[in-house]
PDB file of N, CA and C in Angstrom:
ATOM      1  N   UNK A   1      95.467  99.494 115.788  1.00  0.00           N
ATOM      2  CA  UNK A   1      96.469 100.188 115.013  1.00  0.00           C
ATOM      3  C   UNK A   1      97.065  99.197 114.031  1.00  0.00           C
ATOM      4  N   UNK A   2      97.400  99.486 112.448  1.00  0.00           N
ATOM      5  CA  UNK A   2      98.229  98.929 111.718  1.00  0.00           C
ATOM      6  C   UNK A   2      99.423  98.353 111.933  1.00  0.00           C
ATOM      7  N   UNK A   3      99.653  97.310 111.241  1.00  0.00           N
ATOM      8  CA  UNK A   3     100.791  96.765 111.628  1.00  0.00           C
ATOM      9  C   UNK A   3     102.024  97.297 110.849  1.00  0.00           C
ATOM     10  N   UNK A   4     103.560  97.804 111.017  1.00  0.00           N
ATOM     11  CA  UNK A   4     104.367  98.711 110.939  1.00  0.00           C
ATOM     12  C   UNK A   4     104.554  98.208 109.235  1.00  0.00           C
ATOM     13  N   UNK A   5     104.963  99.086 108.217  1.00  0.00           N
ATOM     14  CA  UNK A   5     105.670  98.528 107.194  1.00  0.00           C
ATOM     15  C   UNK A   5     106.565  97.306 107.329  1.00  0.00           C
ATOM     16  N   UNK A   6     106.474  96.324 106.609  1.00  0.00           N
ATOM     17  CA  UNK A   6     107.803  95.736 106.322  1.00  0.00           C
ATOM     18  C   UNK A   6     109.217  96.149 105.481  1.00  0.00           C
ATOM     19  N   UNK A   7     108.623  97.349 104.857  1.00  0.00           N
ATOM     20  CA  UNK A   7     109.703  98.492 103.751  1.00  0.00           C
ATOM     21  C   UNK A   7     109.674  99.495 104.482  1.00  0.00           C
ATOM     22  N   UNK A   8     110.867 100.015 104.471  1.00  0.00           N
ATOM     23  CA  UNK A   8     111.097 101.190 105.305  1.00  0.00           C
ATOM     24  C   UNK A   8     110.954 102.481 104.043  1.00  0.00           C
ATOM     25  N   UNK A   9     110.317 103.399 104.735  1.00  0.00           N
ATOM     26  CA  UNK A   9     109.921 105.205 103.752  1.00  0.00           C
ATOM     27  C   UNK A   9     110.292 104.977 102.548  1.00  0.00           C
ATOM     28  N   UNK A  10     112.133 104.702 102.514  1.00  0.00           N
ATOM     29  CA  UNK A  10     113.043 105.771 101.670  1.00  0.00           C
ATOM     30  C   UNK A  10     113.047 104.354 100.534  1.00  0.00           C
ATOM     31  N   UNK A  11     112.813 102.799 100.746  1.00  0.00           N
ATOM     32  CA  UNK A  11     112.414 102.240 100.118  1.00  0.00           C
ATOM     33  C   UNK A  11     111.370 101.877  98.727  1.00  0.00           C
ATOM     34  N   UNK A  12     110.259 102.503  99.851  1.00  0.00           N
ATOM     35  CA  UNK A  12     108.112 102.431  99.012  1.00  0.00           C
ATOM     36  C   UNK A  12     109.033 103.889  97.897  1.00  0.00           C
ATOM     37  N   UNK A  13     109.916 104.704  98.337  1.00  0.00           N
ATOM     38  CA  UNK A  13     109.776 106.557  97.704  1.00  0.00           C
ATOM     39  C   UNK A  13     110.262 105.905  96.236  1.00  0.00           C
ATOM     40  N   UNK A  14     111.839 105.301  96.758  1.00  0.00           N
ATOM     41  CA  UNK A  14     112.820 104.948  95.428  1.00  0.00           C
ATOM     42  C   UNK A  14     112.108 103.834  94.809  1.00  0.00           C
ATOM     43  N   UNK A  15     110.945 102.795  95.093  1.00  0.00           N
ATOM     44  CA  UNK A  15     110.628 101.933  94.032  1.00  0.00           C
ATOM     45  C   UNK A  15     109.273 102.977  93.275  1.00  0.00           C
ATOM     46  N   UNK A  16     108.893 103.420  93.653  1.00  0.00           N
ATOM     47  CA  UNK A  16     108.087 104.428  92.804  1.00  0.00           C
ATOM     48  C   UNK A  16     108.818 105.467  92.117  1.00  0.00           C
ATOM     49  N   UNK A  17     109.663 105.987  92.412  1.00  0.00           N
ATOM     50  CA  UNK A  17     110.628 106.650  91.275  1.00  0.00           C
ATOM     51  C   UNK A  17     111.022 105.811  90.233  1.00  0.00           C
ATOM     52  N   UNK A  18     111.550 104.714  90.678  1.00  0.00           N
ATOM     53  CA  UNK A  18     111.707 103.511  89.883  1.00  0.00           C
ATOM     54  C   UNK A  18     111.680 103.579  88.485  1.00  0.00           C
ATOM     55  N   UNK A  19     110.096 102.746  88.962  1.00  0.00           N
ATOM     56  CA  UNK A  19     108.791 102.610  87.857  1.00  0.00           C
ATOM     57  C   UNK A  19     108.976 103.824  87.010  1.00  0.00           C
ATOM     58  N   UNK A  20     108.768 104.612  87.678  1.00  0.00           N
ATOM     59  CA  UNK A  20     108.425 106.151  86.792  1.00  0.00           C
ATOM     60  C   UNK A  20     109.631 105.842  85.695  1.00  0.00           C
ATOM     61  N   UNK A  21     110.648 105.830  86.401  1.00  0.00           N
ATOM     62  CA  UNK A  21     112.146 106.060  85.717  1.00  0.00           C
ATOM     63  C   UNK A  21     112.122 104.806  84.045  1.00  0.00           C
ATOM     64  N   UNK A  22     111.770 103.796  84.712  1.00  0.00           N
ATOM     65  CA  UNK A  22     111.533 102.677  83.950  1.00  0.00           C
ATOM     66  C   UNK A  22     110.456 102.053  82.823  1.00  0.00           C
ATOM     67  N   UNK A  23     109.457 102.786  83.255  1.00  0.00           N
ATOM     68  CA  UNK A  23     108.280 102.657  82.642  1.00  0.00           C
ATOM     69  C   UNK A  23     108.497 102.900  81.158  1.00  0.00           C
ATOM     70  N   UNK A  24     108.807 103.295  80.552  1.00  0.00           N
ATOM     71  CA  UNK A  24     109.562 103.413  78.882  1.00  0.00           C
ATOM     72  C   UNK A  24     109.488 102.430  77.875  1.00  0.00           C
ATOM     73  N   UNK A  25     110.655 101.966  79.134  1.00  0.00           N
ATOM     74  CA  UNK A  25     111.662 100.580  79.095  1.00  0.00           C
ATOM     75  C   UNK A  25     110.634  99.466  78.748  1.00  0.00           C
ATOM     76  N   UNK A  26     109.575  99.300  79.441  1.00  0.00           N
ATOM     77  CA  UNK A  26     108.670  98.501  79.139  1.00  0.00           C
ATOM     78  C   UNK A  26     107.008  99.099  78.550  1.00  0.00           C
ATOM     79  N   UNK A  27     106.429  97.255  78.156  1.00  0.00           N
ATOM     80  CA  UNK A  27     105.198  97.206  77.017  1.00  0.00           C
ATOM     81  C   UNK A  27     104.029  98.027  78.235  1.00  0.00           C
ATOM     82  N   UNK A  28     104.258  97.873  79.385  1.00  0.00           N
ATOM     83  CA  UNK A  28     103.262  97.947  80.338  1.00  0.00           C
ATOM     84  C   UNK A  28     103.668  98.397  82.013  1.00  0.00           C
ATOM     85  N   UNK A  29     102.904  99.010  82.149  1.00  0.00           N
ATOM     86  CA  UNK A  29     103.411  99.245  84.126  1.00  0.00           C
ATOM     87  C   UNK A  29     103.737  98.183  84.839  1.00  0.00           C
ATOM     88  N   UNK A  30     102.790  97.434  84.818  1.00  0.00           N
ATOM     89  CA  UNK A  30     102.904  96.505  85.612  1.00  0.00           C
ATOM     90  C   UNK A  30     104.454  95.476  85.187  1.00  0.00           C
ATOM     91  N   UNK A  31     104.627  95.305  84.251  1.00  0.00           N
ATOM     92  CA  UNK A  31     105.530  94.754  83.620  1.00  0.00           C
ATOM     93  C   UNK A  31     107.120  95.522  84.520  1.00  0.00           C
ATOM     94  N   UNK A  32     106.856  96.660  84.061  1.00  0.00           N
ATOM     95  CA  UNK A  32     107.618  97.670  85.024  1.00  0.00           C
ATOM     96  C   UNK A  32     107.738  97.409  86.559  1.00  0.00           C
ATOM     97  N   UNK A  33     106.994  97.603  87.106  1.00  0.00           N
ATOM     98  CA  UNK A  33     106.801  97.276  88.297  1.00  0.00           C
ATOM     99  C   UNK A  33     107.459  95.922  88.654  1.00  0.00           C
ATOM    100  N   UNK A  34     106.813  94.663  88.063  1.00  0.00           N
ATOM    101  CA  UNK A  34     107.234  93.373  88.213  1.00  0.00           C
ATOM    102  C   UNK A  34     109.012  93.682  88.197  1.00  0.00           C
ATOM    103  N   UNK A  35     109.391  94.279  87.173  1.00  0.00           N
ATOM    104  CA  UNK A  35     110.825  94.657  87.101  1.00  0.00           C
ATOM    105  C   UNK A  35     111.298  94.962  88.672  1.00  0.00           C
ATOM    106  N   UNK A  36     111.104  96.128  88.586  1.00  0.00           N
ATOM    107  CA  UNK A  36     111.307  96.772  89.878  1.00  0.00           C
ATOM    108  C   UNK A  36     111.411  96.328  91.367  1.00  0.00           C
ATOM    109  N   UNK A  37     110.165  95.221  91.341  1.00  0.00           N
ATOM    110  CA  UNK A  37     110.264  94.373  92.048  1.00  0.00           C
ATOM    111  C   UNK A  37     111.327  93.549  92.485  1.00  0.00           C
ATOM    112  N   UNK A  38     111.495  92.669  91.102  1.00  0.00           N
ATOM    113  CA  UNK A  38     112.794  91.741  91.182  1.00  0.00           C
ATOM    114  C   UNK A  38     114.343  92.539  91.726  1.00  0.00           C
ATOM    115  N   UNK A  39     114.597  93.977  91.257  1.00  0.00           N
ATOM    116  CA  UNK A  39     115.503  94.175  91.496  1.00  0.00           C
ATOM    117  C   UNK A  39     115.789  94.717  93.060  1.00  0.00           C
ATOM    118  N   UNK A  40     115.007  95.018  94.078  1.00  0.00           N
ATOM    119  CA  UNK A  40     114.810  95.558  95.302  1.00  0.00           C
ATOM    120  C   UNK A  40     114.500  94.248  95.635  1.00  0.00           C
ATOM    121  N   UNK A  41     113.843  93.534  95.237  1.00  0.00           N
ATOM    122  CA  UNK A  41     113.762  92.751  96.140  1.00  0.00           C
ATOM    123  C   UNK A  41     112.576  91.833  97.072  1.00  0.00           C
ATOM    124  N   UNK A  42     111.525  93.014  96.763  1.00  0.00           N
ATOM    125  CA  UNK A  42     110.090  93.343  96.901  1.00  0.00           C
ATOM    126  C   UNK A  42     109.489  92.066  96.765  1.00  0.00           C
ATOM    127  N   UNK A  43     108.240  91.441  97.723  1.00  0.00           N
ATOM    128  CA  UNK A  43     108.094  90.052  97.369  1.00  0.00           C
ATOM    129  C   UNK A  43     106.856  90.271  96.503  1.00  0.00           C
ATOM    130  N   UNK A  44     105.950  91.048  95.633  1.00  0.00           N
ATOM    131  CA  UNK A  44     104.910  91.450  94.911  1.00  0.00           C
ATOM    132  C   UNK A  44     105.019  92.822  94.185  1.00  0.00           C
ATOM    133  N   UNK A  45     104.750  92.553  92.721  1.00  0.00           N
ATOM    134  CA  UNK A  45     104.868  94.014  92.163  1.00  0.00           C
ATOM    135  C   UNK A  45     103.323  94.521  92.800  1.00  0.00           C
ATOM    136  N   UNK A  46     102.728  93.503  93.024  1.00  0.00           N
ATOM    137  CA  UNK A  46     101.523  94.522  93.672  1.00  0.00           C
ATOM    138  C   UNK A  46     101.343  95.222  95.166  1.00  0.00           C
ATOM    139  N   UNK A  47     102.285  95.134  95.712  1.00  0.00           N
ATOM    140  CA  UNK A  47     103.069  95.687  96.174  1.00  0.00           C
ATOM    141  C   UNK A  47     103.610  97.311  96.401  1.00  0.00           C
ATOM    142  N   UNK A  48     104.169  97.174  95.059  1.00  0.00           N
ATOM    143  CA  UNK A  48     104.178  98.621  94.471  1.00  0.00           C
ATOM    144  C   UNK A  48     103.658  99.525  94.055  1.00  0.00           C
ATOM    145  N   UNK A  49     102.594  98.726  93.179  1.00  0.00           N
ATOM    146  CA  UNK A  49     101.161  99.377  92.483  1.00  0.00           C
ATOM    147  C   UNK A  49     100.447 100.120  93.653  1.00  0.00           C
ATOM    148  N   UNK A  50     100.171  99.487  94.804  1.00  0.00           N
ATOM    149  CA  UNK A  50      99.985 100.320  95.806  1.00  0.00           C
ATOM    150  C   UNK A  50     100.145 101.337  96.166  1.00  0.00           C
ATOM    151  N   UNK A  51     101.689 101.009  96.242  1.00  0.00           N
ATOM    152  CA  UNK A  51     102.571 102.209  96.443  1.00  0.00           C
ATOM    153  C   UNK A  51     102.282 103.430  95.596  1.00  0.00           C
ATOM    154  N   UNK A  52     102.322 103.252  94.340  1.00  0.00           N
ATOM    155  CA  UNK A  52     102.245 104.234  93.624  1.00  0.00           C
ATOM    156  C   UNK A  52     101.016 104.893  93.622  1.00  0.00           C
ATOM    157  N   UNK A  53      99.829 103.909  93.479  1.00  0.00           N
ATOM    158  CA  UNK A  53      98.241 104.530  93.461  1.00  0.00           C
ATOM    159  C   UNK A  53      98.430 105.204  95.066  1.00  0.00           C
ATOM    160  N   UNK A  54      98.727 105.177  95.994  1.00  0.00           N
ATOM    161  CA  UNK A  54      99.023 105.519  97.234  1.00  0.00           C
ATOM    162  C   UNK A  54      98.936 107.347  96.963  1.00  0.00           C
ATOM    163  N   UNK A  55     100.630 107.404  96.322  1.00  0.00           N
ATOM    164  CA  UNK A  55     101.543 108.405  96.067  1.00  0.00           C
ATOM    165  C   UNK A  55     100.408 109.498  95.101  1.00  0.00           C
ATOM    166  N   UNK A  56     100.129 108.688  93.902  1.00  0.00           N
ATOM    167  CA  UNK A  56      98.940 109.729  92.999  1.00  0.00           C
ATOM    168  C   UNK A  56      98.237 110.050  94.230  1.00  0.00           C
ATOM    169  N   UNK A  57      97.204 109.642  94.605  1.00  0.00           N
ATOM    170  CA  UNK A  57      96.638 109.803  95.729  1.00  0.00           C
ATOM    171  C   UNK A  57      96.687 111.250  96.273  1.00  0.00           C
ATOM    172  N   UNK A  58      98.028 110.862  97.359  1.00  0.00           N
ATOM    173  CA  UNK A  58      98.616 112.057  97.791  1.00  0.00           C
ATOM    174  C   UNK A  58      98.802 113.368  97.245  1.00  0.00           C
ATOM    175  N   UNK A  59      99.459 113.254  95.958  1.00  0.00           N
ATOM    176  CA  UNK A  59      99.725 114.408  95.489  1.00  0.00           C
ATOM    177  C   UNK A  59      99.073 115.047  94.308  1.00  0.00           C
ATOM    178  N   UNK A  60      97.363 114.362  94.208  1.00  0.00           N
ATOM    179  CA  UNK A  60      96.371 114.603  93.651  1.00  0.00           C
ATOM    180  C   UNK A  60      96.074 113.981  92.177  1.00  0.00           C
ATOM    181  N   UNK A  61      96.742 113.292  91.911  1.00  0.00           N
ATOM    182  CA  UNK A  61      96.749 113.261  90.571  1.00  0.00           C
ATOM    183  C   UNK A  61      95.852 112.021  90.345  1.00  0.00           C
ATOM    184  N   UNK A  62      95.337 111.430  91.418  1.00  0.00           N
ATOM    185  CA  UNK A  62      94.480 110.386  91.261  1.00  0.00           C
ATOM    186  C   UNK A  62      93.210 110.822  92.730  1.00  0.00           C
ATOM    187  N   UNK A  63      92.019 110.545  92.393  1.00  0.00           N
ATOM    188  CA  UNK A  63      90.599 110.421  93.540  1.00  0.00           C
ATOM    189  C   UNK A  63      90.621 109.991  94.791  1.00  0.00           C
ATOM    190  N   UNK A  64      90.703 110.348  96.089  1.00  0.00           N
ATOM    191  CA  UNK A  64      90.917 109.242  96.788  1.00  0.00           C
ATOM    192  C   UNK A  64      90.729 110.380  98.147  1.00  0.00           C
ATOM    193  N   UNK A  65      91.011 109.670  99.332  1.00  0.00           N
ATOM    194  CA  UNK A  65      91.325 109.872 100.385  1.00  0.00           C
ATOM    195  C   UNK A  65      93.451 110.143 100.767  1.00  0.00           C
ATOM    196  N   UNK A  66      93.556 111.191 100.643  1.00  0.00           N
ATOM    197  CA  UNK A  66      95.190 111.201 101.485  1.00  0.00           C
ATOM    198  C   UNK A  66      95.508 110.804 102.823  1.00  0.00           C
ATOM    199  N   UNK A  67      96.587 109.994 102.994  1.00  0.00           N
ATOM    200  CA  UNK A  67      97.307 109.858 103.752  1.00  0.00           C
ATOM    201  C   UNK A  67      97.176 110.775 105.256  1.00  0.00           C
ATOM    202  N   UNK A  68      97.466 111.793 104.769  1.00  0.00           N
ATOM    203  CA  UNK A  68      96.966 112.831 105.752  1.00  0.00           C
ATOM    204  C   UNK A  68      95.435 112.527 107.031  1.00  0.00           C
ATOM    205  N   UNK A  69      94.556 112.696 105.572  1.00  0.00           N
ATOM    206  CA  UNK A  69      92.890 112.874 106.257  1.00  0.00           C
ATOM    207  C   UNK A  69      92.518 111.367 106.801  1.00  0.00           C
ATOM    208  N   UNK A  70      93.353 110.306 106.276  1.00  0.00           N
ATOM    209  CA  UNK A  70      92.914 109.369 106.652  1.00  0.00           C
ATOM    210  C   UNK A  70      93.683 108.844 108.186  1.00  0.00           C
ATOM    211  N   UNK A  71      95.137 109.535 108.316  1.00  0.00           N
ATOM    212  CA  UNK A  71      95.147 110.083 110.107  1.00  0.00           C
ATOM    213  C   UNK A  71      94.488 110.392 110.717  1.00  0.00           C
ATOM    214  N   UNK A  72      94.229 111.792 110.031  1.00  0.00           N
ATOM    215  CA  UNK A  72      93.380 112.625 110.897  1.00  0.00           C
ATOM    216  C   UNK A  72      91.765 112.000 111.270  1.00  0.00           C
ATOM    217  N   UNK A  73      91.278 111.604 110.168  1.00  0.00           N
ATOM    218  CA  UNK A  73      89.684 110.490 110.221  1.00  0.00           C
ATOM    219  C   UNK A  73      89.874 109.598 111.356  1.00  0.00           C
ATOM    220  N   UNK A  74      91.223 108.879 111.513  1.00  0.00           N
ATOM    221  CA  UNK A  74      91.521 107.612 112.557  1.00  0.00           C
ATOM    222  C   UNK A  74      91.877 108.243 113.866  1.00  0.00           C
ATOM    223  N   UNK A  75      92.100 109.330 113.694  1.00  0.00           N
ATOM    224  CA  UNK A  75      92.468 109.914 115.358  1.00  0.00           C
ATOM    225  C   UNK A  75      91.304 110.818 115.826  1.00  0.00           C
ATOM    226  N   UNK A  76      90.271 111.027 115.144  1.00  0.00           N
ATOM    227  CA  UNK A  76      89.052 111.654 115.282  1.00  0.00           C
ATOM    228  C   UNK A  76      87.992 110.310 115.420  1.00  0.00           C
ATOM    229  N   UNK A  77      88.285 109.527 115.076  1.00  0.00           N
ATOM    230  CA  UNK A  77      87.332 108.648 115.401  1.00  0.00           C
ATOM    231  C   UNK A  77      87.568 107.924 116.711  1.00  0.00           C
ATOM    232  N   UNK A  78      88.953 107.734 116.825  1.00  0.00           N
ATOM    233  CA  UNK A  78      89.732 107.265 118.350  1.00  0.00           C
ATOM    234  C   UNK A  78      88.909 108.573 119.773  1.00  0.00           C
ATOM    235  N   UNK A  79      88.626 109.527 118.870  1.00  0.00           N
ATOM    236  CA  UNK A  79      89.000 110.764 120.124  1.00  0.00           C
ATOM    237  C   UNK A  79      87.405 110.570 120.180  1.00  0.00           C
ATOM    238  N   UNK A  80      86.343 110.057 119.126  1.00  0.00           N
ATOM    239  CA  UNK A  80      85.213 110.288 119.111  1.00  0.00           C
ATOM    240  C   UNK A  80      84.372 109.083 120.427  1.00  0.00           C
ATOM    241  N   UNK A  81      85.497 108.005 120.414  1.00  0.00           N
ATOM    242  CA  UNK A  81      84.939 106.836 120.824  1.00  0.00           C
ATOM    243  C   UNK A  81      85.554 106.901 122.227  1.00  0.00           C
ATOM    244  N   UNK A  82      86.257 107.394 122.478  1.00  0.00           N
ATOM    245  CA  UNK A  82      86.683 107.550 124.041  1.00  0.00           C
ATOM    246  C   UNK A  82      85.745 108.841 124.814  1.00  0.00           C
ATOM    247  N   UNK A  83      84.953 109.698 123.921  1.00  0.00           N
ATOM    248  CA  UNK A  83      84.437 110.613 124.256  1.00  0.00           C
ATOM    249  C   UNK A  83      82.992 110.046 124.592  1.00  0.00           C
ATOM    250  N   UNK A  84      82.576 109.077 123.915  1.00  0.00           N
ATOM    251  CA  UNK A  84      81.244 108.267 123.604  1.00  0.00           C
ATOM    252  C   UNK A  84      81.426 107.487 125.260  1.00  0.00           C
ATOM    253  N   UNK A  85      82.492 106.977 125.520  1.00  0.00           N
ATOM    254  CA  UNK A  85      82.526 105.912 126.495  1.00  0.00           C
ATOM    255  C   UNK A  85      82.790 106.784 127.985  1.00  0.00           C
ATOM    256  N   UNK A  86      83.333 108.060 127.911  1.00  0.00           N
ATOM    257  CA  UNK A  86      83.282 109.195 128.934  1.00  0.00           C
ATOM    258  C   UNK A  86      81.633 109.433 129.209  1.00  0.00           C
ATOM    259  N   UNK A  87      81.240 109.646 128.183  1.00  0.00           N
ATOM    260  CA  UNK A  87      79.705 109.785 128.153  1.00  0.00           C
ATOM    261  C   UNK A  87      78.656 109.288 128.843  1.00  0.00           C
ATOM    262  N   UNK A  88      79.229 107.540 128.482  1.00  0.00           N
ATOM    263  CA  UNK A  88      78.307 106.418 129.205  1.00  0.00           C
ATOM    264  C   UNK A  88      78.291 106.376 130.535  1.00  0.00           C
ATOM    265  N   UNK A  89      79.884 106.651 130.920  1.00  0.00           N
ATOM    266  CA  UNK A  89      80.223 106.379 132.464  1.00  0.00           C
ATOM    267  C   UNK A  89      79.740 107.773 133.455  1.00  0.00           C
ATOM    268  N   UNK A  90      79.763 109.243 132.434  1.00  0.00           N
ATOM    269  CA  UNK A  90      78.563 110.086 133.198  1.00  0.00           C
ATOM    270  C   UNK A  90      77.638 110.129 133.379  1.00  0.00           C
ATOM    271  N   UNK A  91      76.610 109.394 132.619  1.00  0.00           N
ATOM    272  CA  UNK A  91      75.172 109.349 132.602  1.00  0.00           C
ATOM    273  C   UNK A  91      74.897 108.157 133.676  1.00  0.00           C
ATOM    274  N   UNK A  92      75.706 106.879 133.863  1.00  0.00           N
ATOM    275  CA  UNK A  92      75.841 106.354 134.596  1.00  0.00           C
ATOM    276  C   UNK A  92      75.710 106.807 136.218  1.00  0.00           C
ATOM    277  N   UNK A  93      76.836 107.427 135.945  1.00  0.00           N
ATOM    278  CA  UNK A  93      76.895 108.022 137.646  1.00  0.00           C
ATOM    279  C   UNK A  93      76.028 109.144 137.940  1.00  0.00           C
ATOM    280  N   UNK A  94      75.210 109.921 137.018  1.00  0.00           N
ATOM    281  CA  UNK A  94      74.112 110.709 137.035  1.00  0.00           C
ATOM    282  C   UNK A  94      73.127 110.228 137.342  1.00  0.00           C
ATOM    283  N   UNK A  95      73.183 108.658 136.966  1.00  0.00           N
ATOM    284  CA  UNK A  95      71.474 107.997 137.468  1.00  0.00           C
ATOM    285  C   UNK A  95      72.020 107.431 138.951  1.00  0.00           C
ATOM    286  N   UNK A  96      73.361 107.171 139.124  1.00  0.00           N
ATOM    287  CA  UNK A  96      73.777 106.710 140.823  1.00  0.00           C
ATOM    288  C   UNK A  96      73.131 107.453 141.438  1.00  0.00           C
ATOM    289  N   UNK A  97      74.020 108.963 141.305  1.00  0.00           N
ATOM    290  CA  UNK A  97      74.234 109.760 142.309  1.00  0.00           C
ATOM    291  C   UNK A  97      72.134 110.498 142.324  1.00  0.00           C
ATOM    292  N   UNK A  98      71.343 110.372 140.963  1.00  0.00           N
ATOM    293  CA  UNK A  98      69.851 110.680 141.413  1.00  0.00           C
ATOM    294  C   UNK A  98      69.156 110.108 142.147  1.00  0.00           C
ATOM    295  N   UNK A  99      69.439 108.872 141.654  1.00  0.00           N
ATOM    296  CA  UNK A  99      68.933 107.746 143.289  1.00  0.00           C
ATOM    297  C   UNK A  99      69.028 107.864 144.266  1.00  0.00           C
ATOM    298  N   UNK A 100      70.487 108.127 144.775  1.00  0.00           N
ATOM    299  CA  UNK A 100      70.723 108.183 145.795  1.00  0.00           C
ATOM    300  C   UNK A 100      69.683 109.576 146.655  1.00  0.00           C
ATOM    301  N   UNK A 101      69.754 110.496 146.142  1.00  0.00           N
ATOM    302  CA  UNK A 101      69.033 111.445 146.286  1.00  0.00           C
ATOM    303  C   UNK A 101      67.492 111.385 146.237  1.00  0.00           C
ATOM    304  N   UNK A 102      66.825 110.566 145.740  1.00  0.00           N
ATOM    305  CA  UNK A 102      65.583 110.183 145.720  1.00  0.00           C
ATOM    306  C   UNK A 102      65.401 109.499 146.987  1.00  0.00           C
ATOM    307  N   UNK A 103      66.125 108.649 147.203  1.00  0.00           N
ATOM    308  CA  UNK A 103      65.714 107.880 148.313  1.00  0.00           C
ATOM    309  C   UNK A 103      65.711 108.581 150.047  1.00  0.00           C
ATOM    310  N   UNK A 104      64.806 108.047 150.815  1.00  0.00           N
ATOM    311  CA  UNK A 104      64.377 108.518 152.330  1.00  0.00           C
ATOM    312  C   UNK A 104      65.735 108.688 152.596  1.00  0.00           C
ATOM    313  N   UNK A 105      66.083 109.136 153.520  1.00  0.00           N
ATOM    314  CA  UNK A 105      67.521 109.186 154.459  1.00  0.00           C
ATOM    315  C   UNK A 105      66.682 109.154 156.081  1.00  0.00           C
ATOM    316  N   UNK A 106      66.754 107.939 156.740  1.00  0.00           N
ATOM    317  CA  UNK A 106      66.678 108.155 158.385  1.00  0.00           C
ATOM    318  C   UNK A 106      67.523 108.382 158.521  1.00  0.00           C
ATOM    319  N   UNK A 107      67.722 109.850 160.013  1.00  0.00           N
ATOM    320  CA  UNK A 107      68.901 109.702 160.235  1.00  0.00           C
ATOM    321  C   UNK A 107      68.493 109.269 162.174  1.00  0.00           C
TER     322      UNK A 107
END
């Protein structure tokens, strides 16, 4: 599992409003961003750029995988690989328990 943000939600939301808000103001995004940065606090405008390509992302306006599916992909693959390893340990005990059954019994 990922390791937790170091920016909390309401943080990554307001420096991407930010930018948006700011972007004008400056020759370039990134320039923007770098801004944005300095004033939050942020130790990388790339950082943000993230953030934002993140956000397009999400709410379509850029190609990608969402937030969403890429849960859902990581908890389907979790559910896929514990199902794989249920698997091993039945086929396992399917070849125990045939043996056992193959073999003579004196009683």
């Amino acid at each position: 599992m990922g390791r937790p943000s170091k920016y909390p939600r309401e943080l990554r939301e307001r420096a991407v409003r930010m930018v948006a808000e700011v972007r004008p103001d400056y020759p370039s995004e990134y320039q923007a961003m770098t801004a944005v940065a300095g004033m939050l606090g942020i130790g990388s405008p790339e950082t943000i750029r993230t953030w934002i390509r993140r956000q397009q992302v999400d709410t379509g306006d850029r190609p990608g995988v969402t937030t969403d599916t890429q849960a859902q992909i990581k908890k389907l693959k979790r559910e896929n690989a514990e199902l794989r390893r249920a698997n091993e340990i039945l086929k396992a005990a399917s070849a125990f328990f045939a043996a056992e059954l193959d073999r003579p019994h004196l009683r």
